[in-house]
Protein backbone atom coordinates (compact mmCIF):
# COMPACT_ATOMS: atom_id res chain seq x y z
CA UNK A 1 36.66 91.39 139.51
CA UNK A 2 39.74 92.77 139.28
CA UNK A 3 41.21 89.67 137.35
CA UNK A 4 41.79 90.78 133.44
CA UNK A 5 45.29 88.05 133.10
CA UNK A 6 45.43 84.25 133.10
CA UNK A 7 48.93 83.58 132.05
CA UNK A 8 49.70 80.13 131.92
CA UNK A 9 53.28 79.09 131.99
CA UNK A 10 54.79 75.68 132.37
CA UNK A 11 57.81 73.31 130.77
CA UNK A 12 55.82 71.60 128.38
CA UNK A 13 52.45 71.92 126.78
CA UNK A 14 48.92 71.59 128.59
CA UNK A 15 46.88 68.52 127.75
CA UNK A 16 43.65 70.07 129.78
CA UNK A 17 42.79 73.50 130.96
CA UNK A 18 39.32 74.42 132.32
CA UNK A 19 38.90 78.08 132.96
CA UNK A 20 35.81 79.76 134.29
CA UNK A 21 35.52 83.31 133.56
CA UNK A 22 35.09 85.96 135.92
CA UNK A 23 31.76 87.00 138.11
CA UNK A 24 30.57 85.62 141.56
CA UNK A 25 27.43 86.37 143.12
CA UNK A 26 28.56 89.19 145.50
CA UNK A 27 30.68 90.75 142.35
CA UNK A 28 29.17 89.86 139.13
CA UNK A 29 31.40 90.46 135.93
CA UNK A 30 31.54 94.23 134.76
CA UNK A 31 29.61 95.54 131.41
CA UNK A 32 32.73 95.91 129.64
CA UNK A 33 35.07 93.87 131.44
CA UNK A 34 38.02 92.49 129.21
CA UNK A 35 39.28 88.76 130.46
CA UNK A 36 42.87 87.87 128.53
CA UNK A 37 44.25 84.07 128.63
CA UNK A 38 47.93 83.77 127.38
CA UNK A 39 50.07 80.62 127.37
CA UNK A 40 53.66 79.86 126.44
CA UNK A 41 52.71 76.23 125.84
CA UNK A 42 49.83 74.69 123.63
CA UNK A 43 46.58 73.13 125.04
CA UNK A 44 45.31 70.11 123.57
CA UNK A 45 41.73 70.70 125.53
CA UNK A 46 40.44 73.98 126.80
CA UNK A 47 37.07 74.00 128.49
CA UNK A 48 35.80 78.06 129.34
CA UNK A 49 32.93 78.66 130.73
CA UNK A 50 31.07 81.37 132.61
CA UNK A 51 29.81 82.42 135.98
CA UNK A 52 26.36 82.34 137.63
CA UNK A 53 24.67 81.54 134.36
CA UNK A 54 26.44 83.76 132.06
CA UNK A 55 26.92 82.25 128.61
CA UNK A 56 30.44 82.75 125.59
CA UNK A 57 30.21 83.18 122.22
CA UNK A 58 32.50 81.70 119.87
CA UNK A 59 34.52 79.87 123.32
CA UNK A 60 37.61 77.97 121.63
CA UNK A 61 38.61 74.14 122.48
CA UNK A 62 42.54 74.71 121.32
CA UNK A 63 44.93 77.08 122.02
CA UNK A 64 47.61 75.65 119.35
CA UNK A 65 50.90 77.98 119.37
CA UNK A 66 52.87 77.68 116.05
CA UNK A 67 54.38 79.98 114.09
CA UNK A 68 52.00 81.44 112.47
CA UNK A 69 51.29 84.89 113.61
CA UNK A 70 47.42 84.74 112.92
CA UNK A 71 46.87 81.80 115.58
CA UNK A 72 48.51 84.37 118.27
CA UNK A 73 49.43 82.89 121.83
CA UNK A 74 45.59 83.51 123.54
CA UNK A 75 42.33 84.86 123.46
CA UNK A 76 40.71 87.91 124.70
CA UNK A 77 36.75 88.07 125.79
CA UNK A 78 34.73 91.19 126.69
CA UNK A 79 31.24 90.90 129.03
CA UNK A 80 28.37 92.44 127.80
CA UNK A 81 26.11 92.61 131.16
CA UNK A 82 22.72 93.63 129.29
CA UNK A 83 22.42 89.94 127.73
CA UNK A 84 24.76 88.22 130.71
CA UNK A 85 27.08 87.11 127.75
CA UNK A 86 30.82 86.93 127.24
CA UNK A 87 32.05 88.05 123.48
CA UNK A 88 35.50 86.75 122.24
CA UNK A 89 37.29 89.24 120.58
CA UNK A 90 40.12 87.59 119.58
């Protein structure tokens, strides 16, 4: 679990990005653990889900960059391992 980054980078925007988040059965996710997606580039369709069962709250379906400071350039998540669920924070 030592993943916290997924910085996507590329020449032009993303039209689909599915991300799973981390935890496998031999190394669940942490209590606590922070995940942070960044990308330079926009993406039309984002699909995140969670390991082994674990469920998001509040998982987006856009990451739209424009310049407007308030829509930021990614989303963080922290795992709460008592209730198996990942919280986005931002």
């Amino acid at each position: 679990n030592p993943i916290n980054f997924l910085i996507l980078d590329g020449p032009v925007g993303f039209t689909a990005v599915n991300i799973t988040l981390p935890g496998t059965s031999t190394q669940p996710a942490l209590n606590g653990q922070q995940f942070h997606l960044v990308s330079s580039k926009s993406i039309m369709t984002l699909l995140i889900s969670g390991a082994l069962g674990t469920s998001i709250t509040n998982a987006p379906t856009q990451l739209i960059l424009s310049s407007t400071p308030s829509n930021g350039i990614g989303f963080d998540f922290i795992y709460d391992s008592t209730i198996s669920t990942w919280f986005r924070v931002q």
